[in-house]
N, C-alpha and C. Protein backbone atom coordinates (compact mmCIF):
# COMPACT_ATOMS: atom_id res chain seq x y z
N UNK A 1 -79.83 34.68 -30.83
CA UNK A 1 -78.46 34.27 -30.85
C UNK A 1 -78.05 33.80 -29.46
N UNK A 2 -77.14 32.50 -29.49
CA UNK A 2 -76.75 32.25 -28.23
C UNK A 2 -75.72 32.53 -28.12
N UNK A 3 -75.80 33.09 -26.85
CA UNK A 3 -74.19 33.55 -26.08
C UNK A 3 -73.36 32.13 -25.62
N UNK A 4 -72.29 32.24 -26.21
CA UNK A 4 -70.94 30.99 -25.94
C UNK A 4 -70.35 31.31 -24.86
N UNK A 5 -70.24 30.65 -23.74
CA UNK A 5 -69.34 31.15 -22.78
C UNK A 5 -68.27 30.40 -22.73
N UNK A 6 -67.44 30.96 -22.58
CA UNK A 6 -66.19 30.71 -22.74
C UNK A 6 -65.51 30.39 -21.25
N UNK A 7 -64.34 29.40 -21.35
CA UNK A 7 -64.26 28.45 -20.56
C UNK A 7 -63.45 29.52 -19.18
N UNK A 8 -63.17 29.57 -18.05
CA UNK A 8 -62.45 30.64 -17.15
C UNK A 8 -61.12 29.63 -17.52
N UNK A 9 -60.11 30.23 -17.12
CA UNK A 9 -58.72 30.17 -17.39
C UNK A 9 -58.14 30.78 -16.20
N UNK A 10 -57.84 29.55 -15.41
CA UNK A 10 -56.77 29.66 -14.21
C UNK A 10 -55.49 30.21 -14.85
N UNK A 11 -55.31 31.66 -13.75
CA UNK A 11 -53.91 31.69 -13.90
C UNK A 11 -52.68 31.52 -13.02
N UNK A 12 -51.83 30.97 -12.67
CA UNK A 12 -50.84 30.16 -11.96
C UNK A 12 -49.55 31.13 -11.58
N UNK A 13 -49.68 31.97 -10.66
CA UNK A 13 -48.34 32.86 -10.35
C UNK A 13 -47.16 31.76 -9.67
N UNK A 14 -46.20 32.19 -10.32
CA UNK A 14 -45.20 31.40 -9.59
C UNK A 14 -44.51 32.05 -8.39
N UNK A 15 -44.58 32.10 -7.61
CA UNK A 15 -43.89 32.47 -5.82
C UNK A 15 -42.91 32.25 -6.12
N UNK A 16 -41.96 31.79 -6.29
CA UNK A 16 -40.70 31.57 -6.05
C UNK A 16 -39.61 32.42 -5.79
N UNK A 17 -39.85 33.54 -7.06
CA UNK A 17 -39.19 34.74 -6.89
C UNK A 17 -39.34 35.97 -6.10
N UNK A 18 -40.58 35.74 -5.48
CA UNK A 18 -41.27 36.42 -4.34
C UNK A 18 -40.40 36.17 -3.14
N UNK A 19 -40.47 34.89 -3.16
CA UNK A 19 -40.13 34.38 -1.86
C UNK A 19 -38.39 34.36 -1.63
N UNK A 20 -37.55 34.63 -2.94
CA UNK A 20 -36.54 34.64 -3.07
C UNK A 20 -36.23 36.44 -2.63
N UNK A 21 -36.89 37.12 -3.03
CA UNK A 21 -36.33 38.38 -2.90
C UNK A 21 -36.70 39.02 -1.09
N UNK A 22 -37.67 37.96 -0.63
CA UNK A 22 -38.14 38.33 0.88
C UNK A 22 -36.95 38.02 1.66
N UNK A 23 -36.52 36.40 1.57
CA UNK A 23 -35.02 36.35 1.99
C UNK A 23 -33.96 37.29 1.80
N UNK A 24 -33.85 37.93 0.55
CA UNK A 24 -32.83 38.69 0.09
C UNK A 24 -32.71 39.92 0.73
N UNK A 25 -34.15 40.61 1.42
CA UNK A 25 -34.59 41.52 1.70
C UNK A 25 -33.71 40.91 3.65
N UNK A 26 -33.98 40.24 4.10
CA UNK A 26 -34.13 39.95 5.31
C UNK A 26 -32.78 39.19 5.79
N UNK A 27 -32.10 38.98 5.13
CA UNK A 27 -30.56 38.73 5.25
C UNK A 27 -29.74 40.04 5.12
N UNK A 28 -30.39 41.22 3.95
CA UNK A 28 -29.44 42.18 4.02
C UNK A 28 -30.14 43.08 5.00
N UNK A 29 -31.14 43.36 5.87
CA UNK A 29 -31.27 44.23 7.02
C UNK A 29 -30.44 43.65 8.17
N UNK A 30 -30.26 41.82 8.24
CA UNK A 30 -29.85 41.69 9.39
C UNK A 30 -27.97 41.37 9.65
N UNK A 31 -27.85 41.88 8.38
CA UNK A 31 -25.93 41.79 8.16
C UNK A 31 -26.01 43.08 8.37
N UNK A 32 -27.01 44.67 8.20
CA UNK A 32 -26.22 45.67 7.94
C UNK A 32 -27.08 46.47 9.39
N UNK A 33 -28.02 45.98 9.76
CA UNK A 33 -28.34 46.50 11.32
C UNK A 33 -27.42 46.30 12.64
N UNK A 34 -27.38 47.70 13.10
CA UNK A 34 -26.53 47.52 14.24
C UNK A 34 -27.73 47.72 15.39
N UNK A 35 -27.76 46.73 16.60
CA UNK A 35 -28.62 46.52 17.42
C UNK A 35 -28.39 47.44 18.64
N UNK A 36 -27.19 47.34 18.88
CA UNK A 36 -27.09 48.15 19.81
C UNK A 36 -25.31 49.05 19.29
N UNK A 37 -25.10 50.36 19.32
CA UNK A 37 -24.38 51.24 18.79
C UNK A 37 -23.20 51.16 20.02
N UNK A 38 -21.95 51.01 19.52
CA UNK A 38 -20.87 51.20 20.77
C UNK A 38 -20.60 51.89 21.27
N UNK A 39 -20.05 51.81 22.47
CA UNK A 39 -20.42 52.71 23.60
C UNK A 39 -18.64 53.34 23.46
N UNK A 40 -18.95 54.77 23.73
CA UNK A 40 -17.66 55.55 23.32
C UNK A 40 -16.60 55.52 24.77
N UNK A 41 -17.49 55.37 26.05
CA UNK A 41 -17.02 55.42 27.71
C UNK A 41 -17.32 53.66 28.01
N UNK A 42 -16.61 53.35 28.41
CA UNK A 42 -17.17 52.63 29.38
C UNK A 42 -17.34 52.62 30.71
N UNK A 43 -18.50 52.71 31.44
CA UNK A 43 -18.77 52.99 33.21
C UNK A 43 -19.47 51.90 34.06
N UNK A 44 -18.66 51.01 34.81
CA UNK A 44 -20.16 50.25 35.61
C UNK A 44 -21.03 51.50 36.36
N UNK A 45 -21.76 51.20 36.86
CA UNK A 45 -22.76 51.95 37.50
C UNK A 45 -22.96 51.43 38.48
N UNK A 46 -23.12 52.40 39.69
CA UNK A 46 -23.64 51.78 40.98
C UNK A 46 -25.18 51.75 40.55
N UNK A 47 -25.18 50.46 42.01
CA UNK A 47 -26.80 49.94 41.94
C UNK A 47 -27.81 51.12 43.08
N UNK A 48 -29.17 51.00 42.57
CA UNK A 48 -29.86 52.07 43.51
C UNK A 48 -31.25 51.19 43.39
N UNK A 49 -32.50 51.69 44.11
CA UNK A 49 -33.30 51.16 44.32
C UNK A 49 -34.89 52.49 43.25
N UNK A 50 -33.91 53.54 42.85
CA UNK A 50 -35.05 54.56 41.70
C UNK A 50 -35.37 53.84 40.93
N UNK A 51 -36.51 53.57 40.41
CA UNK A 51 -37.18 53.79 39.10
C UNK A 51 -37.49 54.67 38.01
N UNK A 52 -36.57 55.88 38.07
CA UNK A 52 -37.32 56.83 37.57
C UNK A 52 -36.79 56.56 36.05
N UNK A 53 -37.51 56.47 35.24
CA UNK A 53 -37.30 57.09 33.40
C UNK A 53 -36.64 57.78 33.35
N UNK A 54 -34.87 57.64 32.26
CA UNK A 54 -34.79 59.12 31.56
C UNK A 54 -35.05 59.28 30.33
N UNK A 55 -35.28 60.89 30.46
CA UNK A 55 -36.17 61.16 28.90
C UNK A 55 -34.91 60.66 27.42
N UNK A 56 -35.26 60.82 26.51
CA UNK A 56 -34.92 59.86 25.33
C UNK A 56 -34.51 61.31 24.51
N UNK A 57 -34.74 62.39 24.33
CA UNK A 57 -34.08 63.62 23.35
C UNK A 57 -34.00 64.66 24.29
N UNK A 58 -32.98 65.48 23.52
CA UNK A 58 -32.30 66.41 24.37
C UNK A 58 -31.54 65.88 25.46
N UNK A 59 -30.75 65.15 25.58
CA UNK A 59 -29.86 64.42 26.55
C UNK A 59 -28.11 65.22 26.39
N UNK A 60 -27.81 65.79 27.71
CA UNK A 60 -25.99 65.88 27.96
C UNK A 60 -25.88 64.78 29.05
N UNK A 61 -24.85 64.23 28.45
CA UNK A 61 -24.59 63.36 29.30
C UNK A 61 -23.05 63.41 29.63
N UNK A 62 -22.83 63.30 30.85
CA UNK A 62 -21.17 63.66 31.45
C UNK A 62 -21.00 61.69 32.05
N UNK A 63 -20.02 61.21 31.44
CA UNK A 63 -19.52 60.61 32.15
C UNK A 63 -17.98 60.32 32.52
N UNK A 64 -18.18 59.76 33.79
CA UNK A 64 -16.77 59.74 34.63
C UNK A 64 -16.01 58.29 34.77
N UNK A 65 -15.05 58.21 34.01
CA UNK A 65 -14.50 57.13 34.07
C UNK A 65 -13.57 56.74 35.75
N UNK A 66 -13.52 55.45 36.14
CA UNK A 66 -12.45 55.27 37.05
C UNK A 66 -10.89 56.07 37.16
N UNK A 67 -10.87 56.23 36.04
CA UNK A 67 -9.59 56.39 36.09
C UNK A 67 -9.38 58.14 35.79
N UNK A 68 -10.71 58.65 36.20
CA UNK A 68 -11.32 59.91 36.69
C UNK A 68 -10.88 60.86 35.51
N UNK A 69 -11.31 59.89 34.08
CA UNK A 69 -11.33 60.95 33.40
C UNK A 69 -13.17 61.66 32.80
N UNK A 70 -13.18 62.79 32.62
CA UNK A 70 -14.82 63.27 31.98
C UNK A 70 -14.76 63.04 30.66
N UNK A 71 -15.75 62.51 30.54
CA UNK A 71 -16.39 62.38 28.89
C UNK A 71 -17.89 62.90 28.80
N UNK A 72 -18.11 64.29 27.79
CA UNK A 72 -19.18 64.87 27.95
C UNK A 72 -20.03 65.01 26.40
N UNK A 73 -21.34 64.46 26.25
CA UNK A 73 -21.51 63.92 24.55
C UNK A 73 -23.26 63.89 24.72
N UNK A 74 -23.66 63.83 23.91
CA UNK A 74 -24.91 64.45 23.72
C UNK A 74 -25.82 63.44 22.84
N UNK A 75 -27.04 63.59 22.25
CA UNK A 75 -27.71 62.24 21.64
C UNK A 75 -28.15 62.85 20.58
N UNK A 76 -27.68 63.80 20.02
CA UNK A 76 -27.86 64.79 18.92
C UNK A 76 -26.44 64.89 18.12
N UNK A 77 -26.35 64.70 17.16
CA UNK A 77 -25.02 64.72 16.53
C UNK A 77 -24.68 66.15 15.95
N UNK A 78 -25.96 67.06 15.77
CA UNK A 78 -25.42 68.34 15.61
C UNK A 78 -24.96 69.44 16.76
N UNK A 79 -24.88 68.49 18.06
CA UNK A 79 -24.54 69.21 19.33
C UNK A 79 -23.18 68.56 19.36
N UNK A 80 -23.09 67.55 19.22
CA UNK A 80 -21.21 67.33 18.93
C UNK A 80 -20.38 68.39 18.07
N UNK A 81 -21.18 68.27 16.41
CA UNK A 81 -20.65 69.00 15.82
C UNK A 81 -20.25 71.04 16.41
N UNK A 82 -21.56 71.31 16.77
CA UNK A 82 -21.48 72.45 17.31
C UNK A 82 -20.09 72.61 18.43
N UNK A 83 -20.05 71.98 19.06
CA UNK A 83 -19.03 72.11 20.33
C UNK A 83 -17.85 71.60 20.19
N UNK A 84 -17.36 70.71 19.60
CA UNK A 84 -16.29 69.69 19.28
C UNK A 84 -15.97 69.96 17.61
N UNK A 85 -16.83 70.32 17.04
CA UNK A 85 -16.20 70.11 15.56
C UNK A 85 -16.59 68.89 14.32
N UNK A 86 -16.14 69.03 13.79
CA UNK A 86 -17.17 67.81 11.96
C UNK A 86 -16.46 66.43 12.61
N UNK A 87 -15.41 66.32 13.37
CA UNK A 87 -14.97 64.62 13.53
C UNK A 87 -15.93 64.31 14.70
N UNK A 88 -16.05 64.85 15.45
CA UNK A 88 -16.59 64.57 16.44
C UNK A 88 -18.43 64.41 15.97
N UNK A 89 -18.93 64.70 14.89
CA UNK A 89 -20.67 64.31 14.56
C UNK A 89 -21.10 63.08 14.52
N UNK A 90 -20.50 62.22 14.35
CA UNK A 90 -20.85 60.80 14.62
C UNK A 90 -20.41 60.17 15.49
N UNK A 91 -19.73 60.60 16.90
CA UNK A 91 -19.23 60.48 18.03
C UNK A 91 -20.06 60.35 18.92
N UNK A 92 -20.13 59.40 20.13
CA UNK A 92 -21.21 59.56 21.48
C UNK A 92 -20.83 60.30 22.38
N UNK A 93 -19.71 60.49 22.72
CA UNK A 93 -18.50 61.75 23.83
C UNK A 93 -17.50 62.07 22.92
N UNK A 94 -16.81 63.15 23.70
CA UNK A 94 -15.24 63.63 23.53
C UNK A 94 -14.96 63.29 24.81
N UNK A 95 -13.62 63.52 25.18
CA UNK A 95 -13.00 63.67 26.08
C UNK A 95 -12.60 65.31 26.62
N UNK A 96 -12.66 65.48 27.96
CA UNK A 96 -13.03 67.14 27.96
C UNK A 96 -11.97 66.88 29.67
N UNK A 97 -11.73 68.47 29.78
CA UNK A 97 -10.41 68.75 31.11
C UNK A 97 -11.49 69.47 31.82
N UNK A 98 -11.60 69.32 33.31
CA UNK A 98 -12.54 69.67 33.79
C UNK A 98 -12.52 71.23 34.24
N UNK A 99 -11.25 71.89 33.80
CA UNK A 99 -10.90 73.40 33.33
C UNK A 99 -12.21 73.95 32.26
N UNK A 100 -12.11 73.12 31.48
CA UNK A 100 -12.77 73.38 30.02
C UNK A 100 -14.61 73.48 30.28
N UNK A 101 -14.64 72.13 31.18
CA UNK A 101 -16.46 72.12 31.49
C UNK A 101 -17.47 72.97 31.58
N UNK A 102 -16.90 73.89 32.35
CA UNK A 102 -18.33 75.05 32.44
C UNK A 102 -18.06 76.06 31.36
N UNK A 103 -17.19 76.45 30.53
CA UNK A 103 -17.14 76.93 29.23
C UNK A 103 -18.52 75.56 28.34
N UNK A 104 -17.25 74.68 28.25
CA UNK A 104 -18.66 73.90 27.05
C UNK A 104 -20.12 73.73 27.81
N UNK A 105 -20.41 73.70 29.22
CA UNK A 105 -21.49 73.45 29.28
C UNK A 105 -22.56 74.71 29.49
N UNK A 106 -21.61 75.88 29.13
CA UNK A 106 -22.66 77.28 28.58
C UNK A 106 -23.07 77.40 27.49
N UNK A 107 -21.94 76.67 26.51
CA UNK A 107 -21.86 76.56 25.03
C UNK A 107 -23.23 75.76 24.33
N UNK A 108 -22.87 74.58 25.50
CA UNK A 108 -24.38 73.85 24.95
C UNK A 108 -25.87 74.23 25.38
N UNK A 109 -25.65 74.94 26.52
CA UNK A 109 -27.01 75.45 27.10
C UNK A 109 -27.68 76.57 25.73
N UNK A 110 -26.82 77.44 25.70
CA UNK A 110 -26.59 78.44 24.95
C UNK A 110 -27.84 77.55 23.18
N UNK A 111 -27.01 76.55 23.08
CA UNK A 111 -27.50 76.20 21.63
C UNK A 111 -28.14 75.77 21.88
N UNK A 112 -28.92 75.18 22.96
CA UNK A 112 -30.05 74.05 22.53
C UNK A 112 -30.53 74.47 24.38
N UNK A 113 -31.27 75.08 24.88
CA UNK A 113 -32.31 75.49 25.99
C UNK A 113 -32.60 74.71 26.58
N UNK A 114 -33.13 73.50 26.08
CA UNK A 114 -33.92 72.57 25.99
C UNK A 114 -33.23 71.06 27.03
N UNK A 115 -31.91 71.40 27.04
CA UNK A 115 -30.87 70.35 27.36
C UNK A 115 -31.51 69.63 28.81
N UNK A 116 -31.23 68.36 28.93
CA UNK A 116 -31.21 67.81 30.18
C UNK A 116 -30.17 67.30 30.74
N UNK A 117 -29.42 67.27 31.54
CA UNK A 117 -28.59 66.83 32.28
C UNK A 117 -28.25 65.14 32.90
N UNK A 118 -27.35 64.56 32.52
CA UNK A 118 -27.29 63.13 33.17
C UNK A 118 -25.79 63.03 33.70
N UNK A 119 -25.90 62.62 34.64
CA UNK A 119 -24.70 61.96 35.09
C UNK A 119 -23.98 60.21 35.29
N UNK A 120 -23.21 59.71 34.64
CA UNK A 120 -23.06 58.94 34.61
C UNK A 120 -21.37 58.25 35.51
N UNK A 121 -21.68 58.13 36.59
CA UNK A 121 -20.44 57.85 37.39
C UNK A 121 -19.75 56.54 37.94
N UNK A 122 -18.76 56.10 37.57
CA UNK A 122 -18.29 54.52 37.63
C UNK A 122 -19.04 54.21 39.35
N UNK A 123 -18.37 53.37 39.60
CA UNK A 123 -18.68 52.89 41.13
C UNK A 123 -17.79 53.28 41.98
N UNK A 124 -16.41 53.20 41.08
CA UNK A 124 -15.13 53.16 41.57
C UNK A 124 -14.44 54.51 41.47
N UNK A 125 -14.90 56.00 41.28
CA UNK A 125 -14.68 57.21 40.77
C UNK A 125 -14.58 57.63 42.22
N UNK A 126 -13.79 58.50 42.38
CA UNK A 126 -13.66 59.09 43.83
C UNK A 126 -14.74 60.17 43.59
N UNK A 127 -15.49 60.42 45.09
CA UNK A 127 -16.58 61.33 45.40
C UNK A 127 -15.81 62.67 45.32
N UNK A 128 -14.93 63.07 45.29
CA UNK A 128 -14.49 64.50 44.79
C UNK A 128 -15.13 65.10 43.84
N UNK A 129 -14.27 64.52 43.10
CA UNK A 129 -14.62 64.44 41.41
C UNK A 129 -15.54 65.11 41.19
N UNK A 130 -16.80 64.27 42.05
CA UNK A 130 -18.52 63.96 41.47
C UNK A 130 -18.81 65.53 41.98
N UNK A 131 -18.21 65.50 42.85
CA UNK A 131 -18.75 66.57 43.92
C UNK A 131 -18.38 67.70 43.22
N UNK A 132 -16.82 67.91 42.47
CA UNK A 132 -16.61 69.29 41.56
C UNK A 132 -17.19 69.07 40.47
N UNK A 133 -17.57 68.22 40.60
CA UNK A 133 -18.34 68.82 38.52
C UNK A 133 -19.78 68.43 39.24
N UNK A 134 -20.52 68.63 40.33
CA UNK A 134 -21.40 69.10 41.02
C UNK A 134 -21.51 70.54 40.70
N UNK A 135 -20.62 70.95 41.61
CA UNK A 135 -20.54 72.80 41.85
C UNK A 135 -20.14 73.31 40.61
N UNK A 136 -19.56 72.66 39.46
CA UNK A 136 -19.40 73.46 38.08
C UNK A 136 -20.65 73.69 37.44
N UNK A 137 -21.75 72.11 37.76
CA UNK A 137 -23.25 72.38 37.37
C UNK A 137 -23.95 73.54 37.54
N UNK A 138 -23.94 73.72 39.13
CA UNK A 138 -24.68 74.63 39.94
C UNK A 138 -24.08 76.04 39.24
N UNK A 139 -22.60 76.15 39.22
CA UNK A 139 -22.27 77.32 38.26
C UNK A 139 -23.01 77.67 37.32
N UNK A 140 -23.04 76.84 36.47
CA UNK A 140 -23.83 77.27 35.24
C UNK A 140 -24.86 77.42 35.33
N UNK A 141 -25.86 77.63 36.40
CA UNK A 141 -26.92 77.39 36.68
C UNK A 141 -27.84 75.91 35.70
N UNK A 142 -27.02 75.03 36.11
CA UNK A 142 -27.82 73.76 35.86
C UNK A 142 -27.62 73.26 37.41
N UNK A 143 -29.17 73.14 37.60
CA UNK A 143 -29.47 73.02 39.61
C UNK A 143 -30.20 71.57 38.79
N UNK A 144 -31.04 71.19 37.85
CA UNK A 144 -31.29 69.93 37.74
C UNK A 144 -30.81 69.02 36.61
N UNK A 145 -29.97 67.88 37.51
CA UNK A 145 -29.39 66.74 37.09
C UNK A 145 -29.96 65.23 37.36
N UNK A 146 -29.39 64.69 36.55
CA UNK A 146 -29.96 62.94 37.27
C UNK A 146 -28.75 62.29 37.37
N UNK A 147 -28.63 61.43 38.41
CA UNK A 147 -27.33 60.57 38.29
C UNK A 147 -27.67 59.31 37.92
N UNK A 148 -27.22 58.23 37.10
CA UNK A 148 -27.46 57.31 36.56
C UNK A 148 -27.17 56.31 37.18
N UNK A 149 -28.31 55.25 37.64
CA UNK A 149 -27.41 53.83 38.33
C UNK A 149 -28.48 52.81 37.97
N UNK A 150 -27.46 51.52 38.11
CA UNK A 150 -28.41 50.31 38.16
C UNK A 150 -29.06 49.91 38.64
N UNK A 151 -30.64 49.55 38.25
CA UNK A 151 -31.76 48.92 39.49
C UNK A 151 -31.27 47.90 40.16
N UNK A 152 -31.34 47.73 41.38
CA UNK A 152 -31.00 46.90 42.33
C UNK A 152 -32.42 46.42 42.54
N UNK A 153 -32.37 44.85 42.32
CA UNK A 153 -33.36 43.87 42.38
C UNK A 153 -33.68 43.21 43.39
């Protein structure tokens, strides 16, 4: 008996709808991505000539506005919540009285060990200031801080 072979049979996918749902895919990441998240302080920064890295988790960060007010906020949203309360969890700072500081900054040591310290100080902030919420650090026994500035090129 002979075997009939039978003819192959192209089959023809149509792309179109492929290619329709890749767009669909890539228009709605780039309407609903936020690139960079808004900033709750605003501070220029003096310029410096460090290079050094700061680390990326576990971050307190204090900053000092010109108009010499503290804003003290964390990169963990359950360290807002902890210290500030449920409005404040999707928040980057509060606003804090520098009465209040070394209370919250036992509060946060207290919850999370682990904390690192940043300072973030306008250009235009009087050196007082910097200098008392210096010695409120050293209070709490936080002896290591970083102060934050712009590379100077």
């Amino acid at each position: 008996m002979a075997r009939i072979k039978k003819k192959r049979v192209n089959v023809a996918i149509d792309m179109t709808p492929l290619v329709d749902v890749a767009f669909l895919l890539l228009t709605f990441f780039m309407m609903t991505t936020q690139f960079k998240p808004p900033e709750e302080v605003e501070v220029s920064l003096p310029s410096s000539h460090s290079e050094i890295k700061l680390p990326e988790t576990n971050l307190m960060s204090l900053w000092i506005t010109k108009e010499s007010k503290i804003f003290l906020g964390f990169d963990a949203p359950y360290m807002m919540e902890a210290l500030f309360g449920k409005d404040f969890r999707l928040k980057a700072a509060a606003e804090i009285k520098k009465d209040d500081l070394a209370n919250l900054l036992m509060k946060a040591r207290i919850t999370n060990p682990k904390l690192r310290t940043i300072i973030r100080g306008d250009v235009d902030v009087d050196y007082g200031l910097v200098a008392d919420i210096i010695d409120i650090l050293q209070k709490t026994q936080i002896t290591r801080f970083a102060m934050v500035t712009n590379l100077k090129k």
